[in-house]
Protein backbone atom coordinates (compact mmCIF):
# COMPACT_ATOMS: atom_id res chain seq x y z
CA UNK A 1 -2.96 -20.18 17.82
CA UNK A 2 -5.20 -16.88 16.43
CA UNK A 3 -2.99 -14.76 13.58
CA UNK A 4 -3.87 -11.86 11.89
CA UNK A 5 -1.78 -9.42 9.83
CA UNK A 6 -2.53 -5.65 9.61
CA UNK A 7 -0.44 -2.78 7.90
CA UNK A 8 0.97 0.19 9.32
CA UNK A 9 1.54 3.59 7.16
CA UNK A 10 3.67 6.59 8.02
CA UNK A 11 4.98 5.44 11.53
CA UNK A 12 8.82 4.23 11.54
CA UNK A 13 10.03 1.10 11.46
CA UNK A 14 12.21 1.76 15.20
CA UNK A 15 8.88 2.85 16.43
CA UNK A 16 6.57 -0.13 16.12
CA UNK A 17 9.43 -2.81 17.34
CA UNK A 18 9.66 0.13 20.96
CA UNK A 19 5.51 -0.41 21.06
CA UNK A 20 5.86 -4.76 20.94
CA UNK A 21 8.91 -3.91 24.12
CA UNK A 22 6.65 -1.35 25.83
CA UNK A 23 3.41 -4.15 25.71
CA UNK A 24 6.54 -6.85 27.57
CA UNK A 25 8.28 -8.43 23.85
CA UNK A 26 11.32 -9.10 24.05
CA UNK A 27 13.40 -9.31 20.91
CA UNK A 28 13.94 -12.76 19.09
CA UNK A 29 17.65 -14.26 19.19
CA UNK A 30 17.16 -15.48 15.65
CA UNK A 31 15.25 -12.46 14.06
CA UNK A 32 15.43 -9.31 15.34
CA UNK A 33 11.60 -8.33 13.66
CA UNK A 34 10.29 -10.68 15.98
CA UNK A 35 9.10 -9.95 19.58
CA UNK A 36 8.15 -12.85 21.86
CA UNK A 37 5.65 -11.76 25.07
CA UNK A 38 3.91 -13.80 27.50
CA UNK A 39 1.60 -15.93 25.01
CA UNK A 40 1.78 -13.50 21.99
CA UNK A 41 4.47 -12.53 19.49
CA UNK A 42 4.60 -10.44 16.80
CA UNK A 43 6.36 -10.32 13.40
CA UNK A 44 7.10 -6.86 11.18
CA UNK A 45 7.06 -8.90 8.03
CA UNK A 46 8.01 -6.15 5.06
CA UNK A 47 8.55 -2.67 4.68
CA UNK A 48 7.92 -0.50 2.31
CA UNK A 49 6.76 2.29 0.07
CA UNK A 50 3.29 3.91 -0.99
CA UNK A 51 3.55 6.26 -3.61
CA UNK A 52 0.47 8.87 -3.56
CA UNK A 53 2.03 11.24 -5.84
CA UNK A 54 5.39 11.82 -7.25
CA UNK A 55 6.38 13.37 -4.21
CA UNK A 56 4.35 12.59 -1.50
CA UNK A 57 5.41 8.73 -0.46
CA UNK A 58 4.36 6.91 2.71
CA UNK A 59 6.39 4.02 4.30
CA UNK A 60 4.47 1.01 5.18
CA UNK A 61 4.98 -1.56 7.97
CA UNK A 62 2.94 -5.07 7.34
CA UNK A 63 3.15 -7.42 10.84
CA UNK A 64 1.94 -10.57 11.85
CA UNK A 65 0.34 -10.68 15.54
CA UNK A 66 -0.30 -14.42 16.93
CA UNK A 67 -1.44 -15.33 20.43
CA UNK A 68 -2.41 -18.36 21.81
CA UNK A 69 -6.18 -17.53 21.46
CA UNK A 70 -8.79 -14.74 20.27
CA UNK A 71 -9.21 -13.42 23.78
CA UNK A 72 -5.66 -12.62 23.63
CA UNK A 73 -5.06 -11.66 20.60
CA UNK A 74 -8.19 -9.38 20.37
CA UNK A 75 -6.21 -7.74 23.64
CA UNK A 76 -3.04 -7.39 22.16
CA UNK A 77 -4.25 -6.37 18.85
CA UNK A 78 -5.97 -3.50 20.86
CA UNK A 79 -3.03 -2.70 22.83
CA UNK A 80 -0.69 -2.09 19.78
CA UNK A 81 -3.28 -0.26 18.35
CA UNK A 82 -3.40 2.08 20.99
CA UNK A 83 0.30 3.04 20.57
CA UNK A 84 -0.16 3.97 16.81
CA UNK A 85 -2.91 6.15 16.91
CA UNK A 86 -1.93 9.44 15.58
CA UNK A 87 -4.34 12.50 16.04
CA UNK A 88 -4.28 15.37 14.00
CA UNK A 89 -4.33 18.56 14.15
């Protein structure tokens, strides 16, 4: 199994668990941060807080990704990646 952890800023939390169901994750029985797709799962570990000023604060999202090998997870990893690009403006 391949793992690698990576950390999200300013997208919601209800937003990165839709991208693991849109790539074919299905929610875990046991854990509801955990998606389960064919070979792959992913984890949203923590959540939190960045504080860039008093009043400007970010939330930030840190999951695990693990797939059965780096083919895979090199896909996936680009996949999920995809969904949380954000282009300004």
């Amino acid at each position: 199994m391949e793992s690698e952890t990576l950390e999200f800023r300013g997208i919601n939390i209800s937003h990165l668990k839709q991208y693991f169901i849109e790539l074919g994750g299905q929610p875990s029985k046991e854990n509801d941060n955990r998606f389960i797709g064919d070979g792959w799962y992913g984890e949203i570990l923590s959540e939190g807080e960045v504080m860039f000023t008093p009043v400007f604060k970010v939330n930030t999202v840190i999951i695990l990704f693990t797939a059965e090998n780096k083919d895979d997870l090199k896909s996936l990893l680009k996949n999920y990646r995809y969904k949380t690009t954000r282009v300004g403006g």
